[in-house]
C-alpha atoms as a PDB file:
ATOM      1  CA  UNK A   1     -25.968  35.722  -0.422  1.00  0.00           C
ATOM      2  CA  UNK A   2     -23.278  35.725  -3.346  1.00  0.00           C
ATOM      3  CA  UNK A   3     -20.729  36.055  -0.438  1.00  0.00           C
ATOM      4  CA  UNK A   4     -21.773  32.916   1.460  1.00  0.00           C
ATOM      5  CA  UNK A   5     -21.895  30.871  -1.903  1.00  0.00           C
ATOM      6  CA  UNK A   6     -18.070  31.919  -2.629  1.00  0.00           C
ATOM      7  CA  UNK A   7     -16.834  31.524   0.779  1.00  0.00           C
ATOM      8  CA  UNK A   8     -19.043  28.368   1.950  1.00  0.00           C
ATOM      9  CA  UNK A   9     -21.083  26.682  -0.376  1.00  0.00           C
ATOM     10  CA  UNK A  10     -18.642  26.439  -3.327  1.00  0.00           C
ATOM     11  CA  UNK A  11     -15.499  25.323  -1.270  1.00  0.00           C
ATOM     12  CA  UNK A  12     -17.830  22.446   0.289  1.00  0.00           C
ATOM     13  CA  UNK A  13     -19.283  21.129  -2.662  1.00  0.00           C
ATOM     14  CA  UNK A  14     -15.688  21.604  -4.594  1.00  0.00           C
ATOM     15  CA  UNK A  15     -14.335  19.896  -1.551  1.00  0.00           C
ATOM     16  CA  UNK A  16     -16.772  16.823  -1.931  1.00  0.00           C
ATOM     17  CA  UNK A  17     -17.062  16.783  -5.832  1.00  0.00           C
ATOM     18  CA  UNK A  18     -12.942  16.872  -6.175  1.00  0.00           C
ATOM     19  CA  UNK A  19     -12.991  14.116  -3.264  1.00  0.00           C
ATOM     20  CA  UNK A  20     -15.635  11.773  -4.862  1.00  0.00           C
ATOM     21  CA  UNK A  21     -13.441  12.123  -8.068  1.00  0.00           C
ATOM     22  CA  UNK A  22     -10.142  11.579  -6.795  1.00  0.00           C
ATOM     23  CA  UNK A  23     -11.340   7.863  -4.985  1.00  0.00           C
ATOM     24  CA  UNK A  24     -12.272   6.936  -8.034  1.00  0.00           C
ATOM     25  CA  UNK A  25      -8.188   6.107  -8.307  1.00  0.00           C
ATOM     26  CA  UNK A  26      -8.018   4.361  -5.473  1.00  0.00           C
ATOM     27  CA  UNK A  27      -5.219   4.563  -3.175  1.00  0.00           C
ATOM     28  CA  UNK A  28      -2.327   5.116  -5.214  1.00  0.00           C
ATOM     29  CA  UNK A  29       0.914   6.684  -4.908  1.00  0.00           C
ATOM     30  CA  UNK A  30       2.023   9.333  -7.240  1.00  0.00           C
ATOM     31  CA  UNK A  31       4.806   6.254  -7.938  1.00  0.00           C
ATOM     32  CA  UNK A  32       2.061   4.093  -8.914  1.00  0.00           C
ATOM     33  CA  UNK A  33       0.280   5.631 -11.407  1.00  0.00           C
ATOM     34  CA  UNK A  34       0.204   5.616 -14.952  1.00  0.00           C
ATOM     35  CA  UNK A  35       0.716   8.471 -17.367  1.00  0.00           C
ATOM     36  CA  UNK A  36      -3.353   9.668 -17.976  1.00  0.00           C
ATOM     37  CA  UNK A  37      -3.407   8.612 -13.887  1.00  0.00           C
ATOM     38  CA  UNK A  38      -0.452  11.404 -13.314  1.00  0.00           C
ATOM     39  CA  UNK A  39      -2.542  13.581 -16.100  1.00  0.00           C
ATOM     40  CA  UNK A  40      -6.074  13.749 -14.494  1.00  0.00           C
ATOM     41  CA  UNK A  41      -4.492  14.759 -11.100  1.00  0.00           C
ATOM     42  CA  UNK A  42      -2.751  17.919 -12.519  1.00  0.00           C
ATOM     43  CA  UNK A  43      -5.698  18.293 -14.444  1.00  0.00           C
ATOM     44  CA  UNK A  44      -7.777  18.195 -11.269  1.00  0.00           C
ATOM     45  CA  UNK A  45      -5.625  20.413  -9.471  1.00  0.00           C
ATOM     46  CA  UNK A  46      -6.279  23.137 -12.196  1.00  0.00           C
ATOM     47  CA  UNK A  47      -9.676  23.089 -12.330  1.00  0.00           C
ATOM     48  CA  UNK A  48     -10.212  22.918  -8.794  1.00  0.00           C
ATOM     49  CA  UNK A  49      -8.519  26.088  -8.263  1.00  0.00           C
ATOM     50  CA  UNK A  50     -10.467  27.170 -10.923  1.00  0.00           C
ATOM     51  CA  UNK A  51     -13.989  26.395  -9.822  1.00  0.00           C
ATOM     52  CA  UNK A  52     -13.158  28.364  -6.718  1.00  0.00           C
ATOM     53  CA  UNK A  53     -12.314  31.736  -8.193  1.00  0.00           C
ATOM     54  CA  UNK A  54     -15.335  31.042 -10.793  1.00  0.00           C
ATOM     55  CA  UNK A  55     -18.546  33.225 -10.258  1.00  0.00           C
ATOM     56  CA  UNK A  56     -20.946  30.347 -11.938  1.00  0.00           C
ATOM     57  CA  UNK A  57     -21.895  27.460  -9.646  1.00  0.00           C
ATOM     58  CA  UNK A  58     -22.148  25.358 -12.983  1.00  0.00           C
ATOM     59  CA  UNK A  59     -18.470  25.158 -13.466  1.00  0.00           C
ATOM     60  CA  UNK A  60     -17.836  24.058  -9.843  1.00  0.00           C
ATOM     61  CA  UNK A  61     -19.690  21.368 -10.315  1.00  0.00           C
ATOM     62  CA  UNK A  62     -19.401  20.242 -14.077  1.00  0.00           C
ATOM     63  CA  UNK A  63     -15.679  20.170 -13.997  1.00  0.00           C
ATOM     64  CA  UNK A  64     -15.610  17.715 -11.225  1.00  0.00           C
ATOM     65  CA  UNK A  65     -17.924  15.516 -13.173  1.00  0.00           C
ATOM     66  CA  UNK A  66     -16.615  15.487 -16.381  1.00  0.00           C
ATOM     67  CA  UNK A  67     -12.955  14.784 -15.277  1.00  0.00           C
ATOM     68  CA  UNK A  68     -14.776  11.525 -13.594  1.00  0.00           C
ATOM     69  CA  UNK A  69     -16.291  10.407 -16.852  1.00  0.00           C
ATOM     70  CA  UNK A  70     -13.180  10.729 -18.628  1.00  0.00           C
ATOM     71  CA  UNK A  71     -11.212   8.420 -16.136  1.00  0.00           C
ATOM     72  CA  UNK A  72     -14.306   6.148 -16.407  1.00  0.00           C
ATOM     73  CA  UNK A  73     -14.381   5.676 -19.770  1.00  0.00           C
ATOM     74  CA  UNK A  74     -10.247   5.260 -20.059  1.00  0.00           C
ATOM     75  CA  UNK A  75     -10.402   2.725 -17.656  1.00  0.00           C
ATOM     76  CA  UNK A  76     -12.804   1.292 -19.726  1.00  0.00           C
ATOM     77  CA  UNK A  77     -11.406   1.702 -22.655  1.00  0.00           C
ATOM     78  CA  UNK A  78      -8.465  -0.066 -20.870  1.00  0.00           C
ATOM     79  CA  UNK A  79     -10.430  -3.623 -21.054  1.00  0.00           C
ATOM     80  CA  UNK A  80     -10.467  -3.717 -24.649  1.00  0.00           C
ATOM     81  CA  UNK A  81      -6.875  -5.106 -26.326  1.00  0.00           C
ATOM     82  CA  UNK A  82      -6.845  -3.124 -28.723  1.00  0.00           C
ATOM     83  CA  UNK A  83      -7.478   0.061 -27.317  1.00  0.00           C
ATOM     84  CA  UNK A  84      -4.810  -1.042 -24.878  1.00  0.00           C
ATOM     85  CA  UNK A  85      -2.128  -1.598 -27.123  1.00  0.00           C
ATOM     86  CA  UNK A  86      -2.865   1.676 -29.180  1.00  0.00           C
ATOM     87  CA  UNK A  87      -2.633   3.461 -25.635  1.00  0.00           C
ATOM     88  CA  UNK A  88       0.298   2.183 -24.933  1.00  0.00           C
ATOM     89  CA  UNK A  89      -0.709   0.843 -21.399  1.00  0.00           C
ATOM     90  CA  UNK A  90       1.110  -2.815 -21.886  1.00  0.00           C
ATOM     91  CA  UNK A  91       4.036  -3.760 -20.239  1.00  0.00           C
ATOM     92  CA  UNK A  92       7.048  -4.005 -22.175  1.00  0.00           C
ATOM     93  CA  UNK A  93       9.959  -6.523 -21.962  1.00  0.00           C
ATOM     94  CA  UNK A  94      13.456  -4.934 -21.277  1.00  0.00           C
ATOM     95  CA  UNK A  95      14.977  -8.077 -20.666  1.00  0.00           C
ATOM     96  CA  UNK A  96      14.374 -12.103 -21.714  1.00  0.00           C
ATOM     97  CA  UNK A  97      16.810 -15.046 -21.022  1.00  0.00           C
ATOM     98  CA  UNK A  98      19.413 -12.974 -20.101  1.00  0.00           C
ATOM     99  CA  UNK A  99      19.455 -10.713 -23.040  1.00  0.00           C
ATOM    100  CA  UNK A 100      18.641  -6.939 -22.837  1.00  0.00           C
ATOM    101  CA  UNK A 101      16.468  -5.514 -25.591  1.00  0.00           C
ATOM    102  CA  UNK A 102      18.106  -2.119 -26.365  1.00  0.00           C
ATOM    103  CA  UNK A 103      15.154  -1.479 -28.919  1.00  0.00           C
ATOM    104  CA  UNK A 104      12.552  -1.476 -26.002  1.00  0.00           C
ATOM    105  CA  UNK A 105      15.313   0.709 -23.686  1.00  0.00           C
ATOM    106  CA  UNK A 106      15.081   2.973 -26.911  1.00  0.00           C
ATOM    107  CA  UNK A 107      11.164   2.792 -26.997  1.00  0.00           C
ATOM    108  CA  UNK A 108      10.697   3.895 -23.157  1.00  0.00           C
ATOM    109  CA  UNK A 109      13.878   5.914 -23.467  1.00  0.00           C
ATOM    110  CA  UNK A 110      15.892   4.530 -20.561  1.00  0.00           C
ATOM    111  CA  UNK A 111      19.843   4.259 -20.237  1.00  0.00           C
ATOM    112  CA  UNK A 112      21.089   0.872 -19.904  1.00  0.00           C
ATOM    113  CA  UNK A 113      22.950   2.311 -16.851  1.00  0.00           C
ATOM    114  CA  UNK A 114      19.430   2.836 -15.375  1.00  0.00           C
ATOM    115  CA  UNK A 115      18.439  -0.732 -16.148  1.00  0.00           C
ATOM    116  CA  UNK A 116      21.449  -1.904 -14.346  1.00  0.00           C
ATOM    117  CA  UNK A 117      20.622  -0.150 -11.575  1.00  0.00           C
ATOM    118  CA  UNK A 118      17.070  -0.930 -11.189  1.00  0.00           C
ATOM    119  CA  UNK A 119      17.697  -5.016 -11.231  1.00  0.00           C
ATOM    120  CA  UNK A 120      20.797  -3.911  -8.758  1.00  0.00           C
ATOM    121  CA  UNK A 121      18.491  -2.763  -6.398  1.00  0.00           C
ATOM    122  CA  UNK A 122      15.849  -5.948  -6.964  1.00  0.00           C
ATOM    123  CA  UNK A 123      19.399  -8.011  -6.301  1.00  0.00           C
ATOM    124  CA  UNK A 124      20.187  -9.133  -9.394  1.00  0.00           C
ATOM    125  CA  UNK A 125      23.623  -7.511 -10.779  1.00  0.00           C
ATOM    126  CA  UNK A 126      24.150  -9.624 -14.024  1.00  0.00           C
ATOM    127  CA  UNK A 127      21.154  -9.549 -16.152  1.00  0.00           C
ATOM    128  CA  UNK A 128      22.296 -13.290 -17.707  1.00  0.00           C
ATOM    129  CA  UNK A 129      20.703 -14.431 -14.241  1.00  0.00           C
ATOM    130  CA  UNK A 130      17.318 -12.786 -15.623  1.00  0.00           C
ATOM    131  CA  UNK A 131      14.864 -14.804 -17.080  1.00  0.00           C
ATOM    132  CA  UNK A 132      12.364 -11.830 -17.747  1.00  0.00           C
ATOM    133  CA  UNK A 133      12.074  -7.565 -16.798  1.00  0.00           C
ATOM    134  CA  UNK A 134       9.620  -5.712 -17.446  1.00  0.00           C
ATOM    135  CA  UNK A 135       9.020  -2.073 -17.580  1.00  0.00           C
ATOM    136  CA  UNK A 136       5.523  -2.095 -16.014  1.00  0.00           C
ATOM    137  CA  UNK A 137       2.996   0.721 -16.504  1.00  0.00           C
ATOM    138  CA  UNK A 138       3.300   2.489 -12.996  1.00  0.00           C
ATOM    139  CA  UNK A 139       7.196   2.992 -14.154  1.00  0.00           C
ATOM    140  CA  UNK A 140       8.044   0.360 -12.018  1.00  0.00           C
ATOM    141  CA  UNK A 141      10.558  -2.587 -12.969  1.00  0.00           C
ATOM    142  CA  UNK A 142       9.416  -6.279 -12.325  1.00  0.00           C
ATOM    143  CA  UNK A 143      11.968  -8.893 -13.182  1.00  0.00           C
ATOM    144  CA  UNK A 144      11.605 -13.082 -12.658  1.00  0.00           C
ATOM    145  CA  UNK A 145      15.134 -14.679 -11.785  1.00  0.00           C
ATOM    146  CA  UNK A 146      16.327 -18.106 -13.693  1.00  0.00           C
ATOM    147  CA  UNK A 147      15.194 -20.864 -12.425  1.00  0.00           C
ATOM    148  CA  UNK A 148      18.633 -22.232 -11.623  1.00  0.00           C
ATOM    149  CA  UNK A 149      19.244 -19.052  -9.463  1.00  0.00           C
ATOM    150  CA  UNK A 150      15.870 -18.272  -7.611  1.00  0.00           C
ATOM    151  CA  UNK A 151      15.630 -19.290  -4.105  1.00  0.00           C
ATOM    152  CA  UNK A 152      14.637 -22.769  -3.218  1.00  0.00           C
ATOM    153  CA  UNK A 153      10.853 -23.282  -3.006  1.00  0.00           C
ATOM    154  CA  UNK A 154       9.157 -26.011  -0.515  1.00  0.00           C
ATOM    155  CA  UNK A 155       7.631 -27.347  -4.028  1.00  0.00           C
ATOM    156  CA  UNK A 156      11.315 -28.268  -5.092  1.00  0.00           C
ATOM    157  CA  UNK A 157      11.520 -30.440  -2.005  1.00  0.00           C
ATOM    158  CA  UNK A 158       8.226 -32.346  -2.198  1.00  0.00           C
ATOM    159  CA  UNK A 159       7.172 -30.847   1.050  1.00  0.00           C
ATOM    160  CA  UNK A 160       3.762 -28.905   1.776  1.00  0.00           C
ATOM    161  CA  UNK A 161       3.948 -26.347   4.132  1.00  0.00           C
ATOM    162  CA  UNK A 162       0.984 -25.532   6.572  1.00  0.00           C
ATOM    163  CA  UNK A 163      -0.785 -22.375   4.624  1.00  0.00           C
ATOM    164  CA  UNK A 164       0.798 -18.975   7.148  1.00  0.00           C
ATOM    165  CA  UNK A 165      -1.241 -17.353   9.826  1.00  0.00           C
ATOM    166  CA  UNK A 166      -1.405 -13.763  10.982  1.00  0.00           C
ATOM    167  CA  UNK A 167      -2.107 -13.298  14.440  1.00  0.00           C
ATOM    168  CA  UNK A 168      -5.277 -11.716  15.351  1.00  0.00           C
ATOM    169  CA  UNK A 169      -5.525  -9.027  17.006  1.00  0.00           C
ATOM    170  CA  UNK A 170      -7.909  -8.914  20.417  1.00  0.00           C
ATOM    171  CA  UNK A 171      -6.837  -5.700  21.861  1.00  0.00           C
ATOM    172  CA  UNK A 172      -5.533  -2.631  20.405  1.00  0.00           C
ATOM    173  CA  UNK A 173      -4.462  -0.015  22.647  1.00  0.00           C
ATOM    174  CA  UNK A 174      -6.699  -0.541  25.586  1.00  0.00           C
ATOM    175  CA  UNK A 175      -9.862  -1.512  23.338  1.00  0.00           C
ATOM    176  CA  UNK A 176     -11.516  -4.906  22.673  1.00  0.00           C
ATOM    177  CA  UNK A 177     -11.912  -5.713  18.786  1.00  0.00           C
ATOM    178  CA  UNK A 178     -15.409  -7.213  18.939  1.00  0.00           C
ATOM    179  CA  UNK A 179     -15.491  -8.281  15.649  1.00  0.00           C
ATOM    180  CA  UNK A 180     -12.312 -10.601  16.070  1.00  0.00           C
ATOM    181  CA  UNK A 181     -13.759 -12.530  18.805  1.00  0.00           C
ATOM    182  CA  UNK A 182     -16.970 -13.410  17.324  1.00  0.00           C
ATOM    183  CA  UNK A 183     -14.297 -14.386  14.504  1.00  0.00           C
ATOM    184  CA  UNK A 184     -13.159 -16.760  16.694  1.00  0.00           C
ATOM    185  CA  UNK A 185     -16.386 -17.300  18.320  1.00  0.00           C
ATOM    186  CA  UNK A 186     -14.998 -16.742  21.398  1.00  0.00           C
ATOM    187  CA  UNK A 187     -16.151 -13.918  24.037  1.00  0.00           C
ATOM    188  CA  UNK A 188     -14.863 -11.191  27.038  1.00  0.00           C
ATOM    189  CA  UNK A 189     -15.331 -13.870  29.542  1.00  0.00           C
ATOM    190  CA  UNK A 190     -12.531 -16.210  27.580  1.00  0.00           C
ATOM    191  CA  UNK A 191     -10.595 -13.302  27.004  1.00  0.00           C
ATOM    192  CA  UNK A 192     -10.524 -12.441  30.722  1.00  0.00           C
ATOM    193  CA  UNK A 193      -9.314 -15.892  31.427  1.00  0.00           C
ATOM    194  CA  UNK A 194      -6.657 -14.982  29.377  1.00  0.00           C
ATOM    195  CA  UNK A 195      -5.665 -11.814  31.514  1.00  0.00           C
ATOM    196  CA  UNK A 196      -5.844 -13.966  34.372  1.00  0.00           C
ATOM    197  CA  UNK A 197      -3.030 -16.284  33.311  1.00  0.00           C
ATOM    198  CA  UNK A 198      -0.964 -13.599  32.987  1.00  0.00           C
ATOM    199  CA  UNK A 199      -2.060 -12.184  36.514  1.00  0.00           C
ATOM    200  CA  UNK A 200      -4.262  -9.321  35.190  1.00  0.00           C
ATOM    201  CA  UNK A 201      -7.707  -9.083  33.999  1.00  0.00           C
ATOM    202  CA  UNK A 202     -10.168  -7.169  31.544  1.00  0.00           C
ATOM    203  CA  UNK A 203      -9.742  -3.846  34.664  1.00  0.00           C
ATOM    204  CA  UNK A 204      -6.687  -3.421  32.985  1.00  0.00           C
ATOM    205  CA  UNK A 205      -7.335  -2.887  29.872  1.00  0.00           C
ATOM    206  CA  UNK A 206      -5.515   0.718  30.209  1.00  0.00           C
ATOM    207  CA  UNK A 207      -2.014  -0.948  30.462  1.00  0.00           C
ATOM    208  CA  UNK A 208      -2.804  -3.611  27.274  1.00  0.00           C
ATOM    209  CA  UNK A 209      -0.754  -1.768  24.198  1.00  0.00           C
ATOM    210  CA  UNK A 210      -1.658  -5.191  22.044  1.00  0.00           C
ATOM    211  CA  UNK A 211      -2.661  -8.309  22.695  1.00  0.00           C
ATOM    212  CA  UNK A 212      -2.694 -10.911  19.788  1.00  0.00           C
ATOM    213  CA  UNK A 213      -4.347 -14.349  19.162  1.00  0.00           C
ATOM    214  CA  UNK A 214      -1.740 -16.875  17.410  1.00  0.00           C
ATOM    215  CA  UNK A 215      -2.053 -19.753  15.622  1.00  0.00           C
ATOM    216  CA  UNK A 216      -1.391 -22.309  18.641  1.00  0.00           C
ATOM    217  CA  UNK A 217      -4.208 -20.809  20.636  1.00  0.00           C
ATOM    218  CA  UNK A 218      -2.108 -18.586  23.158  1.00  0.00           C
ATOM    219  CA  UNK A 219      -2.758 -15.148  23.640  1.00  0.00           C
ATOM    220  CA  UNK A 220       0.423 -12.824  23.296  1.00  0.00           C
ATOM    221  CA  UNK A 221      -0.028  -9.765  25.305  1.00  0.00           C
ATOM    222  CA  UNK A 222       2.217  -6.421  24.819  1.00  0.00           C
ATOM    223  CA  UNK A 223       1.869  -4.070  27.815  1.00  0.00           C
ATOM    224  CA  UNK A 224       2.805  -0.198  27.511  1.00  0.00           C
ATOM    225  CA  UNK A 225       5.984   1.259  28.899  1.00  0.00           C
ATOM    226  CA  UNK A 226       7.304  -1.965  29.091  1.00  0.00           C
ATOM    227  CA  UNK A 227      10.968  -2.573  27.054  1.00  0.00           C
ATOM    228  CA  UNK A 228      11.656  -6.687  27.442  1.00  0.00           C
ATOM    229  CA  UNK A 229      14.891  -7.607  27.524  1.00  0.00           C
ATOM    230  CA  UNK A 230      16.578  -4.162  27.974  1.00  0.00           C
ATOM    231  CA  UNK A 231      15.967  -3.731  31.478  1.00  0.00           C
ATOM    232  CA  UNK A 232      19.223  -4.897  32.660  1.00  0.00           C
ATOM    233  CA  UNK A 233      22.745  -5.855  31.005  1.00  0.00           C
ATOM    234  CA  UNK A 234      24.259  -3.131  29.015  1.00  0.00           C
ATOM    235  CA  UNK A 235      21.366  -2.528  27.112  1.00  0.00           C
ATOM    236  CA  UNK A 236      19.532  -1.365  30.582  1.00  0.00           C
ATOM    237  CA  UNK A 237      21.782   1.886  30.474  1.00  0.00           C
ATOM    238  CA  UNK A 238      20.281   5.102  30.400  1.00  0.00           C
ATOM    239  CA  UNK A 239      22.150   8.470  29.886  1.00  0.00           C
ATOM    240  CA  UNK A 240      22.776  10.281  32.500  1.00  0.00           C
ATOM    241  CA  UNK A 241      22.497   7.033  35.178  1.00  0.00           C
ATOM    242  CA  UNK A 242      25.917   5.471  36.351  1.00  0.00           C
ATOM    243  CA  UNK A 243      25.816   1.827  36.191  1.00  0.00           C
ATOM    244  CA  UNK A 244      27.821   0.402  39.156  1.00  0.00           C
END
């Protein structure tokens, strides 16, 4: 019995415990997460191990369950301003109207040359042209460009743009989405009439790799193992085949 609890039962309810407490991050990247985030997970990783090669059940499934209740309560913690600001979980300005703060580069310990580099790669190469960076908590760099440099906004030019639309998809490789026709209260027999304009019907279904609903009421329709516009002209080469 003490064989099937190491082997089966304990790696299970690990499994499940460590999973249930890992969601409770949400889908993050390593990138993304803050310094008790980055903490927890190696944390996590250690005790999991752990409760594996542990003889008690108990610690299998305590560990779990206290490493949950300590994310809970930081991220509640998190809510209050002044347990935020003693945490040191606020974002902190590295640059404002074009003038760098070395005391804050000093603070998060970061070379200017990094700074540089960071609003390089945002596009920015002077930071005069900055009207605000931030070092945000996930160690990312957000930055807001001068108003006399950022790119022209339909606001600027009293105009009101019609709010954007993403098509819908209908069908997704082969198979009807269901739900996104009753979104558009519309049903197979409508969506067959659709086929039919483009000379096929719902019986080929097979050869559909996506077919998507825009915003003018047309239905565009991507078939498989089809390449348009590269099956002539110089493009239409293929190794090996001679072109005449």
């Amino acid at each position: 019995m003490e064989v099937i609890v190491s082997l089966f039962i304990k790696p299970v309810l690990v499994f499940c415990l460590g999973f249930a407490a890992i969601s409770l991050f949400g889908r993050k990247s390593v990138a993304a997460m803050d310094n008790f985030e980055l903490l927890l997970v190696m944390i996590a990783a250690g005790l999991f191990s752990a409760s594996l090669i542990s003889f008690r059940m108990s610690a299998a499934v305590l560990a779990p369950l206290v490493l949950a209740g300590l994310y809970l309560l930081f991220q509640y913690l998190l809510l209050k301003p002044a347990a935020k600001e003693w945490l040191g979980s606020q974002p902190t300005v590295l640059i404002k109207d074009g003038a760098v703060d070395y005391q804050a580069l000093k603070k998060i310990r970061m070379p200017v040359e990094d700074l540089l580099s960071q609003i390089r790669l945002k596009g920015f190469s002077d930071p005069k042209d900055l009207a605000l960076a931030a070092y945000e908590n996930n160690g990312m760099i957000s930055v807001i460009p001068n108003s006399r440099i950022r790119p022209l906004q339909p606001g600027d030019m009293q105009m009101d743009p019609e709010p954007p639309f993403i098509p819908i998809p209908l069908i997704v490789d082969g198979e009807i989405v269901e739900i996104n026709l009753r979104f558009l209260n519309k049903d197979k027999i409508w969506l067959n009439q659709q086929l039919m304009a483009n000379g096929r019907n719902l019986d080929d279904l097979a050869d559909i790799a996506l077919a998507l609903y825009n915003q003018d009421g047309t239905v565009q329709i991507h078939w498989k193992n089809q390449t348009p516009g590269l099956t002539s002209g110089p493009y239409g080469y293929k190794p090996g085949i001679e072109k005449g």
